[in-house]
Protein backbone atom coordinates (compact mmCIF):
# COMPACT_ATOMS: atom_id res chain seq x y z
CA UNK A 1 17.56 32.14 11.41
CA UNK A 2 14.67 29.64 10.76
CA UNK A 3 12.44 28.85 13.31
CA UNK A 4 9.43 26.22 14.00
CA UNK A 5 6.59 28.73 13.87
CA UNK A 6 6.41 31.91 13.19
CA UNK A 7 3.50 33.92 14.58
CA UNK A 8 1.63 37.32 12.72
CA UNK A 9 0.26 39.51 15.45
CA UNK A 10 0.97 39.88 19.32
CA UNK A 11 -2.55 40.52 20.27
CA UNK A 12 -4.37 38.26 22.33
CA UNK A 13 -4.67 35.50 19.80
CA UNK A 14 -1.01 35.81 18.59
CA UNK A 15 0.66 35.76 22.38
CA UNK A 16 -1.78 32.93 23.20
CA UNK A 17 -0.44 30.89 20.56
CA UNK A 18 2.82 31.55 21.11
CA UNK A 19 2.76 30.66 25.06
CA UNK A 20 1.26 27.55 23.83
CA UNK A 21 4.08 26.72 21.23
CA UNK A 22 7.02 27.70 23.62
CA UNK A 23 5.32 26.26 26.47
CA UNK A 24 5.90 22.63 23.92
CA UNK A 25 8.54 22.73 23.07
CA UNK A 26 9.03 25.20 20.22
CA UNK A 27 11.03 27.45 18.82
CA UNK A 28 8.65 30.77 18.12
CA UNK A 29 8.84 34.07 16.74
CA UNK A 30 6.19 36.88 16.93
CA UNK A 31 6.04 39.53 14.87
CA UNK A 32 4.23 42.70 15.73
CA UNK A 33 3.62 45.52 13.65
CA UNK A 34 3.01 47.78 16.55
CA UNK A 35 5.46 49.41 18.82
CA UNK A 36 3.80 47.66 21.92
CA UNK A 37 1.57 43.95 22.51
CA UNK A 38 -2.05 43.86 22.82
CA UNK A 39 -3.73 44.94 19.68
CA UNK A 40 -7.18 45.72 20.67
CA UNK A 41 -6.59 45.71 24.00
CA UNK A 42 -4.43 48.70 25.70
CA UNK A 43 -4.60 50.37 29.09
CA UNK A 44 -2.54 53.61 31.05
CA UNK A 45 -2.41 54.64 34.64
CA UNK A 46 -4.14 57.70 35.66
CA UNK A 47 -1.68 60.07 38.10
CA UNK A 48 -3.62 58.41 41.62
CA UNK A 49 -2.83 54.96 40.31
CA UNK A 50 -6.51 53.68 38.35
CA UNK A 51 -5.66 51.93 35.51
CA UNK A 52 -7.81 53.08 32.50
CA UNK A 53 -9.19 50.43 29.97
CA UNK A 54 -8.84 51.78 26.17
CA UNK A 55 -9.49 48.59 24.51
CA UNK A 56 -11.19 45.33 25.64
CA UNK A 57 -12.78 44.98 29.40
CA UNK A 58 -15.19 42.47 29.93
CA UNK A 59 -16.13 38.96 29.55
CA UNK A 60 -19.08 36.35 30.90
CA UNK A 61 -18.98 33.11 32.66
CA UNK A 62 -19.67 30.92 29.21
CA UNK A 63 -15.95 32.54 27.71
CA UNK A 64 -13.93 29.27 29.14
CA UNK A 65 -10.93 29.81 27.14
CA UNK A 66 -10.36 33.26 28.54
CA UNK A 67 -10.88 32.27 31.87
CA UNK A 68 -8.88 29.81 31.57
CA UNK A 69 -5.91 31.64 30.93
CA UNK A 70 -6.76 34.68 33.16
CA UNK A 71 -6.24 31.70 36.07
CA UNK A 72 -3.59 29.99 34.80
CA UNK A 73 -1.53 34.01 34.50
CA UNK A 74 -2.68 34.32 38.32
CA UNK A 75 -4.49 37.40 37.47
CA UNK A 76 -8.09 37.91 39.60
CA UNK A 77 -11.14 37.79 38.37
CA UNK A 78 -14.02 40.61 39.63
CA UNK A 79 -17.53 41.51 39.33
CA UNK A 80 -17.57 44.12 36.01
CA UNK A 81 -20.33 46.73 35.60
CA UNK A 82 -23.12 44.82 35.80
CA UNK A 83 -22.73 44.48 39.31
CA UNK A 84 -23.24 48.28 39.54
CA UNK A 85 -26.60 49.44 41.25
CA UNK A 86 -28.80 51.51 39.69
CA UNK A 87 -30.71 52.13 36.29
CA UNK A 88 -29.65 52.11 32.56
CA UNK A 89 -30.09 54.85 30.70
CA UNK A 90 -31.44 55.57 27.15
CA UNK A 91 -30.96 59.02 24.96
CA UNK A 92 -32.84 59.02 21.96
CA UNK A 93 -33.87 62.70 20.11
CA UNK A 94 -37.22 62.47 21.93
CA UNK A 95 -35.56 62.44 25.48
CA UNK A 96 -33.31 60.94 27.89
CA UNK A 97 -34.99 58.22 29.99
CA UNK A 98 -34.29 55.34 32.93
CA UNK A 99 -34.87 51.82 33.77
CA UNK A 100 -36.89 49.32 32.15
CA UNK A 101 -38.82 49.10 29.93
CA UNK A 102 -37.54 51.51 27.62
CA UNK A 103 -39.65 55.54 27.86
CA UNK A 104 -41.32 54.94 24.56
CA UNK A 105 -42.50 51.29 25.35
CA UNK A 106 -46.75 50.73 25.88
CA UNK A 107 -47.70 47.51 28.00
CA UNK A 108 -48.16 45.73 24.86
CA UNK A 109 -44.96 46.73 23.33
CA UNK A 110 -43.36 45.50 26.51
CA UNK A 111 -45.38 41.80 26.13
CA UNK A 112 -44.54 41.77 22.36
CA UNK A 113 -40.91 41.94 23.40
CA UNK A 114 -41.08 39.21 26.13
CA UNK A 115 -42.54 37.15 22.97
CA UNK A 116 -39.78 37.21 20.17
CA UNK A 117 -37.50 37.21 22.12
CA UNK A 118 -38.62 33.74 23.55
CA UNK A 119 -38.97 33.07 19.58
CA UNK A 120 -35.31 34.26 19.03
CA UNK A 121 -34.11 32.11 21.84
CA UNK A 122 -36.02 29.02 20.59
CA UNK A 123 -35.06 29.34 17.04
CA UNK A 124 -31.02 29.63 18.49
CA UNK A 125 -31.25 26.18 20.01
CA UNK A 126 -31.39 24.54 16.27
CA UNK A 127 -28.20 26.45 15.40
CA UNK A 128 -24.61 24.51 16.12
CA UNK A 129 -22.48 27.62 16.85
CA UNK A 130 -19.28 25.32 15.46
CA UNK A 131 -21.29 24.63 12.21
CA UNK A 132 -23.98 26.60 11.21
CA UNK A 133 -23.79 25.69 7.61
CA UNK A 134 -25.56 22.24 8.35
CA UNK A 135 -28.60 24.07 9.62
CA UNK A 136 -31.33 22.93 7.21
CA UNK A 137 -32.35 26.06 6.24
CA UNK A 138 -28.61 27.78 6.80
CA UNK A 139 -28.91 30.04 3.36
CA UNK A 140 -32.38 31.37 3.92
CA UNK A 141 -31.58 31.98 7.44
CA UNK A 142 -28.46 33.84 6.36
CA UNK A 143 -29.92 35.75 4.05
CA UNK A 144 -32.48 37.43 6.28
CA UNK A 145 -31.90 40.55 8.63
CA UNK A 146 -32.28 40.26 11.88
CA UNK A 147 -34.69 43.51 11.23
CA UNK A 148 -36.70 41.74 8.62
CA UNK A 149 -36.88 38.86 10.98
CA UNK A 150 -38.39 40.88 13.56
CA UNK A 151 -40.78 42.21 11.48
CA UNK A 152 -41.83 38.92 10.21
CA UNK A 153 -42.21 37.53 13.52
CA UNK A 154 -45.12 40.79 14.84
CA UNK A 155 -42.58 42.74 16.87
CA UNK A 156 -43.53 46.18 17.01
CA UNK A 157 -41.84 49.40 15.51
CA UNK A 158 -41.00 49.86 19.72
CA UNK A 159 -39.50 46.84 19.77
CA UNK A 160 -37.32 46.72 16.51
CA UNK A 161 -36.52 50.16 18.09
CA UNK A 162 -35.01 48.96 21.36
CA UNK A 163 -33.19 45.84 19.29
CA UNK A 164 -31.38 48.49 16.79
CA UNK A 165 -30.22 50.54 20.02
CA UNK A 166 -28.77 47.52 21.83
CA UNK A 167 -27.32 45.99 18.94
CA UNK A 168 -25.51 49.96 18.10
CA UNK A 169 -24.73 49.79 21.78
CA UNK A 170 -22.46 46.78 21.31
CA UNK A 171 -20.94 48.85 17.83
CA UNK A 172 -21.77 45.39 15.60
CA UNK A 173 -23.81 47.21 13.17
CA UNK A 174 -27.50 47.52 12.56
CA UNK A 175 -29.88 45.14 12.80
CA UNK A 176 -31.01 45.82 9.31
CA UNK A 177 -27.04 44.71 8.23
CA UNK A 178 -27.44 41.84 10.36
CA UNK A 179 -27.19 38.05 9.59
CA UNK A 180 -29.99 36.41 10.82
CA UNK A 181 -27.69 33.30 11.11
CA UNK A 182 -25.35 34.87 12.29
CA UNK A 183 -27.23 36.10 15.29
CA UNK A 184 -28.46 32.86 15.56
CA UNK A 185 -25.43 31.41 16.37
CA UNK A 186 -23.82 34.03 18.83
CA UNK A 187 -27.20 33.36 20.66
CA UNK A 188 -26.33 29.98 20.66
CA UNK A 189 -22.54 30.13 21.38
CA UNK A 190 -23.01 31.84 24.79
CA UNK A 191 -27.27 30.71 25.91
CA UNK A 192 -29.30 32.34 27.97
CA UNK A 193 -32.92 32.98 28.65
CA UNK A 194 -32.80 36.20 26.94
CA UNK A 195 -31.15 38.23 24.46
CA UNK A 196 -27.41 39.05 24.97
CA UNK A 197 -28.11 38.95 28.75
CA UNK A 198 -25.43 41.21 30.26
CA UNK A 199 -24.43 39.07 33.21
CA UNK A 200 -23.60 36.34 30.54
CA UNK A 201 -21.52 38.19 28.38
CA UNK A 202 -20.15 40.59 29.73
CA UNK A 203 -19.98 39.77 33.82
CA UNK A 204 -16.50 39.50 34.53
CA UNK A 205 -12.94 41.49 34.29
CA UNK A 206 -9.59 41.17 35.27
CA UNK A 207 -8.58 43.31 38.55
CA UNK A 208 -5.13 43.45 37.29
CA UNK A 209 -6.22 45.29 33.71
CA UNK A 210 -7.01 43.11 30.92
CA UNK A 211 -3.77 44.33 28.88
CA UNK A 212 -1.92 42.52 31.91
CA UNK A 213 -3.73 39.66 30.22
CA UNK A 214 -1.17 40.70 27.54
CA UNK A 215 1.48 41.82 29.34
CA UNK A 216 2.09 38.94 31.41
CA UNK A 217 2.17 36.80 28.05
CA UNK A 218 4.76 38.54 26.17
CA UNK A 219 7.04 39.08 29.96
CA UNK A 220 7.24 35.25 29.47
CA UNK A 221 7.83 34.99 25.91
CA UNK A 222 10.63 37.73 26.14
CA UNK A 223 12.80 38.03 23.20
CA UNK A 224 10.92 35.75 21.03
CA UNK A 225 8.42 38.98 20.80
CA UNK A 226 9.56 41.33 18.29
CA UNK A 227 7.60 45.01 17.88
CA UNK A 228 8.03 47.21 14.79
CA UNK A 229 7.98 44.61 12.70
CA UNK A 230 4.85 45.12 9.88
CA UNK A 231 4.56 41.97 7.52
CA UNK A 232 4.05 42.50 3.97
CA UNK A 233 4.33 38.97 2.48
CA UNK A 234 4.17 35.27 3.33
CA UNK A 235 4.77 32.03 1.31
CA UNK A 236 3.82 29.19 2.68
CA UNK A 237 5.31 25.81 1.72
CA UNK A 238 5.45 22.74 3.53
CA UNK A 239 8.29 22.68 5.63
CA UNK A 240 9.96 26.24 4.83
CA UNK A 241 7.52 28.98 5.22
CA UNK A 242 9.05 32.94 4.31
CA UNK A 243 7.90 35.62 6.02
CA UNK A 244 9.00 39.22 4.68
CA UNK A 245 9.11 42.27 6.98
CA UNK A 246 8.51 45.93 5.44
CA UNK A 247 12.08 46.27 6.28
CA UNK A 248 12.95 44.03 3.66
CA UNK A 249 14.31 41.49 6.37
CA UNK A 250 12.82 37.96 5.47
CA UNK A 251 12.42 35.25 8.21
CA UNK A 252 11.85 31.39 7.35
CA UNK A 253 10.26 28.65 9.56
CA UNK A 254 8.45 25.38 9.03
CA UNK A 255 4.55 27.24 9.90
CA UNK A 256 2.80 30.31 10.21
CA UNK A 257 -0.07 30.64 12.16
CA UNK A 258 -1.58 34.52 11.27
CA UNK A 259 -3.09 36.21 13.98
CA UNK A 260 -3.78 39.18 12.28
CA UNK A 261 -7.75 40.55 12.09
CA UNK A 262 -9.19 40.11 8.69
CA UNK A 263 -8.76 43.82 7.31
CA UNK A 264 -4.63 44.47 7.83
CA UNK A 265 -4.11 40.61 6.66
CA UNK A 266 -5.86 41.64 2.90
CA UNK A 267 -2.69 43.77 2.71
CA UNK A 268 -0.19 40.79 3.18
CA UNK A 269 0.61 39.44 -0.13
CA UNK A 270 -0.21 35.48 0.48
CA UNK A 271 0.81 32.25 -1.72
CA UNK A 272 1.28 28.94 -1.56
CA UNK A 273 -2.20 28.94 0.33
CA UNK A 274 -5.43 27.72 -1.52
CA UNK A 275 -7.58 30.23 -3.08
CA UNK A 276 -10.64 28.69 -1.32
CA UNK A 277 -8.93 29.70 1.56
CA UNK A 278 -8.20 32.94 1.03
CA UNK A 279 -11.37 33.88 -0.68
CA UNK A 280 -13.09 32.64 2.15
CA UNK A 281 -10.89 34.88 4.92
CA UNK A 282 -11.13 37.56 2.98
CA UNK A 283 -14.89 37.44 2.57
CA UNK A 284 -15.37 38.58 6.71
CA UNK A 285 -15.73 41.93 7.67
CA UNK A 286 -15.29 44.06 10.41
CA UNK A 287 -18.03 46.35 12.12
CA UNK A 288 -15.84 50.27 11.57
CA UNK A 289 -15.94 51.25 15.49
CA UNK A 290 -14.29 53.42 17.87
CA UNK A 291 -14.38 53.61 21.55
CA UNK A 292 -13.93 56.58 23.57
CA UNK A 293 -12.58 57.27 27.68
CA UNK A 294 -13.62 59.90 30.28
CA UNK A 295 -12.15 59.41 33.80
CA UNK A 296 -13.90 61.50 36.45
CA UNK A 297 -12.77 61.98 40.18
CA UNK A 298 -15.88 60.12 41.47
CA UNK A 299 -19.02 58.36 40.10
CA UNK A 300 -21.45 61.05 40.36
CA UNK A 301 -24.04 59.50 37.68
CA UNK A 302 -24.99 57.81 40.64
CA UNK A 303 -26.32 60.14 42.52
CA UNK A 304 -29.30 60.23 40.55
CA UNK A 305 -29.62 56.74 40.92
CA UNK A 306 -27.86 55.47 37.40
CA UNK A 307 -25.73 53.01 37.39
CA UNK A 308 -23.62 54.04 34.47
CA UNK A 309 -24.99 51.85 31.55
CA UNK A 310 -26.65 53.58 29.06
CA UNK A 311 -27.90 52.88 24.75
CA UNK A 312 -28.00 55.98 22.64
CA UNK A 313 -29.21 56.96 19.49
CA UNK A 314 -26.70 60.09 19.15
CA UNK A 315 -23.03 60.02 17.82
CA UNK A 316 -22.38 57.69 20.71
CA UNK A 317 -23.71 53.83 20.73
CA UNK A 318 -23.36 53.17 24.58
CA UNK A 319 -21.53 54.09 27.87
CA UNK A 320 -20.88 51.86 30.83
CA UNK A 321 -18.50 52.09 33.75
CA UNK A 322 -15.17 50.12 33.16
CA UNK A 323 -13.91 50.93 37.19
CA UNK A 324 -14.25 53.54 39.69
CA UNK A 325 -15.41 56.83 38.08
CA UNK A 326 -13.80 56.03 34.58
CA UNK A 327 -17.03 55.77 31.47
CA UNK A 328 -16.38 53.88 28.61
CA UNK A 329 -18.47 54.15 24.99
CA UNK A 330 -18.48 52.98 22.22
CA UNK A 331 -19.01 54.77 18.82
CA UNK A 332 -21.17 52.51 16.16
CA UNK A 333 -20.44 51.57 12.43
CA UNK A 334 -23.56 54.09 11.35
CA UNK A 335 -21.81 56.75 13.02
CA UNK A 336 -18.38 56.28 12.23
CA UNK A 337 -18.46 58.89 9.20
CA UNK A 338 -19.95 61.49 11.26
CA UNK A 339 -16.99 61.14 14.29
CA UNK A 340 -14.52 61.37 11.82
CA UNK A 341 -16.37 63.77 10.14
CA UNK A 342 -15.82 66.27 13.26
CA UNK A 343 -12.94 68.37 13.04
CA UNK A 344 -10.47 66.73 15.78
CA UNK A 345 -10.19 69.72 17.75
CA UNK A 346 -13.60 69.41 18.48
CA UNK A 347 -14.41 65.75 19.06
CA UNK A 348 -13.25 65.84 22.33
CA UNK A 349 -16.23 68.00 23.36
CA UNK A 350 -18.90 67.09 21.11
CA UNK A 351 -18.42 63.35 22.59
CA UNK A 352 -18.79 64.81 25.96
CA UNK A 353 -21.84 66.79 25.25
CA UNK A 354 -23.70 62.72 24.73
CA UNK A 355 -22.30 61.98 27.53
CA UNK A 356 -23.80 65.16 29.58
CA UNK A 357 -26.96 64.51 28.10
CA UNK A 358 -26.60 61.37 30.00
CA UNK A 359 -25.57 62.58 33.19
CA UNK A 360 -25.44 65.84 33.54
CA UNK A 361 -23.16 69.04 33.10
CA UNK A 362 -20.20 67.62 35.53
CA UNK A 363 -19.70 65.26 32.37
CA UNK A 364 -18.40 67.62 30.44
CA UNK A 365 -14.86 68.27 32.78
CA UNK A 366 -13.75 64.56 33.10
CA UNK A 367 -9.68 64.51 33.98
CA UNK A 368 -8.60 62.64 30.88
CA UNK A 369 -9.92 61.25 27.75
CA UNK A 370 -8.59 58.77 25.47
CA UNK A 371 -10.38 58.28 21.70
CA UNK A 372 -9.39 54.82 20.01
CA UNK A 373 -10.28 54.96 16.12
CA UNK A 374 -10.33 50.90 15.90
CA UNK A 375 -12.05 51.51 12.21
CA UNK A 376 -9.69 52.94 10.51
CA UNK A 377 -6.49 52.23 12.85
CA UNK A 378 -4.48 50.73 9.59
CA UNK A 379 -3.58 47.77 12.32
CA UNK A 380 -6.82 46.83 13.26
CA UNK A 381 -9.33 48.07 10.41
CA UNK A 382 -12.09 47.42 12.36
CA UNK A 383 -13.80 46.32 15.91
CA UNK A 384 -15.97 42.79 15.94
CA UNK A 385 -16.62 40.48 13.31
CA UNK A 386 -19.86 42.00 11.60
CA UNK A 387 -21.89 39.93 9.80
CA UNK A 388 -24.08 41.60 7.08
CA UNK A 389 -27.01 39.32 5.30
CA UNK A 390 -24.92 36.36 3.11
CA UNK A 391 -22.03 36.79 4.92
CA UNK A 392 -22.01 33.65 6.81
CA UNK A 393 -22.49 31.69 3.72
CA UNK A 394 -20.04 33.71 1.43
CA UNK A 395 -17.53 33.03 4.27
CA UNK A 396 -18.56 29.33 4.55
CA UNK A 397 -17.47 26.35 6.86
CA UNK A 398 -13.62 26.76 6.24
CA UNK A 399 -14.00 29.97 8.72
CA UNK A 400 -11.60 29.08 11.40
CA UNK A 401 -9.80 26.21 9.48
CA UNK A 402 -5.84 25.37 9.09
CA UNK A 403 -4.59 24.79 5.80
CA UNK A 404 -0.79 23.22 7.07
CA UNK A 405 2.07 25.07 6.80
CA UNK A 406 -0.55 27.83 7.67
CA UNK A 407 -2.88 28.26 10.69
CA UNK A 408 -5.05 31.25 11.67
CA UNK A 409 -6.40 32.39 14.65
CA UNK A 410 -8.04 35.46 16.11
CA UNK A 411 -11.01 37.44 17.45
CA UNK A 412 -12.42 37.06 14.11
CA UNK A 413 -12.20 33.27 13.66
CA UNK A 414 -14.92 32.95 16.56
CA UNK A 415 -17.92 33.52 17.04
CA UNK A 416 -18.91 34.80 20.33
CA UNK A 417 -16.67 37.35 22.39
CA UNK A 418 -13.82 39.25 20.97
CA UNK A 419 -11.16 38.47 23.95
CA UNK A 420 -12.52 35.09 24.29
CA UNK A 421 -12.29 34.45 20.61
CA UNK A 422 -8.59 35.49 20.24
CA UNK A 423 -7.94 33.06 23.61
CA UNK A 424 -10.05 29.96 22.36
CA UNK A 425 -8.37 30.30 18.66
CA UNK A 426 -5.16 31.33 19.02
CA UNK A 427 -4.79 28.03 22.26
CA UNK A 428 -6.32 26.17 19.50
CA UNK A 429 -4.31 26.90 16.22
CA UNK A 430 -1.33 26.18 18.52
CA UNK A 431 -2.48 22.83 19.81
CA UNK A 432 -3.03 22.16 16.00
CA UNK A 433 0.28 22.82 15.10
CA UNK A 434 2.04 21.30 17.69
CA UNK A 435 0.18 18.07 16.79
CA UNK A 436 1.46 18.24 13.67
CA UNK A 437 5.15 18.67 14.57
């Protein structure tokens, strides 16, 4: 059967496009390689009803697109952890410490801080998050770590020190395998006063579970969701596309808008699309990451006055609380090799010793825990978009661009937010090919 469009992926970018289409008037397919919806987000229910998060949580107020949709779904919006009282805490070999400043900060270490980062958020403002190839100095920019950049600018060894931890915290890879342009430009896609400011970013969640977000998407498009169904080869030609299955089956339609992320679509044998194109999709990367679960019966971290937050320098990159007594982490790029390095029998344990070193022995007996291997998942390949030093040029401005009969979309064809990236792309790749017929 041919349809209109045929869409690559039911994650959030692929079921957002989709709604879209149907919702004008098309006749859309999905095709999922998974047995379920969601991609890189996923959630269970514990036994006494809490849902637990194993993919995506959070967004901030600037991520419009996800929002957006969250509203239109009639899903709630709710403070997210950084409503949560209490101080952040920091393990690094020397120690486990609390609050702010960080334990191995001096006075002028603290000052030194306040001062690039006001030089960070400056230099941000001259960056067009849409088109940061037009910045003047775009290649030199791009071709600087944000670690070198640092450096250059008089921050101390303290300070690089505190922005490597926070950048491993978010598991987008080392500030010394950064993109200074890159940075740049998520600074400028969601602004704030300072650097990655919590409340901006990450502020807000859905009540409901953000795989509802999902959910509720692929309830309405019903049958024109298909699972199970890996893609191994597209052709794309104006006005009959082909789409082949790994079940041999082939499908035909007049577009195909991928929304597959940048590692598992390197696998799909592509023609009839430019090689400008393709070279330039398949020039991103994705930051290897993992993200591991512990649900507890209560929130005990906070009786010693923590509020559940916390940037590491051990196997894990960060913790935070994703709902009542349930820690999330997240396991960085740099120490990727050394989780799967750990026999699986004992991962389980050697992840909760981190997070006892956090917050005590009761860490150690949490009721579940769910590990997500993102990196090496062979549907995802990968967490975030990371941008190493070049990247953004190698990559250049036809990131994010349709080349009709094919459109992409995704977390990866964004810049600033991984949910609201899928959202704001997929929405857009199907406004684009609606308004082409």
């Amino acid at each position: 059967m041919n349809h209109d469009v045929i869409v690559l992926g039911a994650g959030l970018a692929g079921l957002s496009a989709a709604r879209d289409l149907a919702a004008g008037g098309a006749d859309v397919l999905v095709v999922e390689a998974r047995d379920r919806v969601g991609g890189r987000v996923e959630q269970r229910t514990l036994p006494d009803g809490r849902l637990v998060q194993l993919g995506g949580e959070v967004v901030g107020r600037a991520h419009s697109s996800y929002l957006g949709l969250v509203a239109e779904l009639g899903l709630t919006l709710v403070p997210s952890y950084v409503a949560e009282p209490g101080r952040i805490s920091r393990a690094v070999p020397e120690g486990v410490g609390a609050g702010d400043p960080p334990q191995w900060f001096t006075v002028d270490d603290a000052r030194c801080h306040d001062d690039v980062t006001a030089l960070f958020v400056t230099a941000a403002r001259s960056v067009r998050p849409e088109d940061p190839w037009s910045h003047p100095r775009a290649a030199e920019l791009d071709g600087l770590s944000v670690g070198a950049w640092l450096r250059s600018s008089g921050a101390t060894p303290a300070v690089v020190r505190l922005w490597e931890i926070g950048a491993l915290g978010l598991a987008a890879g080392s500030v010394e395998r950064t993109s200074l342009l890159a940075a740049l430009r998520k600074q400028a896609a969601v602004p704030s006063e300072g650097h990655y400011d919590y409340e901006d970013w990450e502020g807000l969640r859905v009540a409901e579970g953000s795989a509802t977000v999902a959910l509720r998407m692929a309830r309405e498009l019903g049958p024109r969701v298909r699972t199970g169904s890996p893609v191994v080869a597209l052709v794309a030609r104006p006005g009959k596309c082909r789409v082949e299955l790994a079940s041999g089956e082939a499908l035909t339609a007049s577009a195909v808008i991928s929304a597959l992320p940048v590692g598992p679509l390197r696998s799909v044998s592509i023609s009839g699309v430019s090689d400008r194109r393709l070279a330039s999709l398949r020039a991103q990367r994705q930051a290897v990451a993992a993200k591991f679960v512990a649900a507890y019966d209560r929130a005990f971290w906070r009786e010693a006055d923590l509020n559940g937050l916390s940037e590491c320098e051990g196997v894990l990159g960060s913790t935070w609380p994703q709902t009542e007594g349930v820690l999330s982490a997240l396991i960085p790029p740099e120490r990727y090799g050394v989780l799967l390095g750990m026999p699986p029998a004992v991962r389980r344990a050697e992840l909760l010793a981190d997070v006892a070193r956090l917050y005590g022995e009761q860490a150690r007996e949490p009721l579940t825990t769910d590990l997500r291997l993102w990196g090496t998942d062979p549907w995802t390949q990968g967490y975030v978009t990371q941008w190493a030093p070049g990247d953004v040029t190698a990559v250049g401005p036809l990131h994010g661009s349709h080349e009709p009969p094919f459109y992409v979309c995704g977390s990866d064809q964004w810049v600033a937010g991984y949910m609201e990236g899928a959202v704001r792309t997929g929405r857009a790749a199907a406004k684009e090919a609606l308004r082409r017929g």
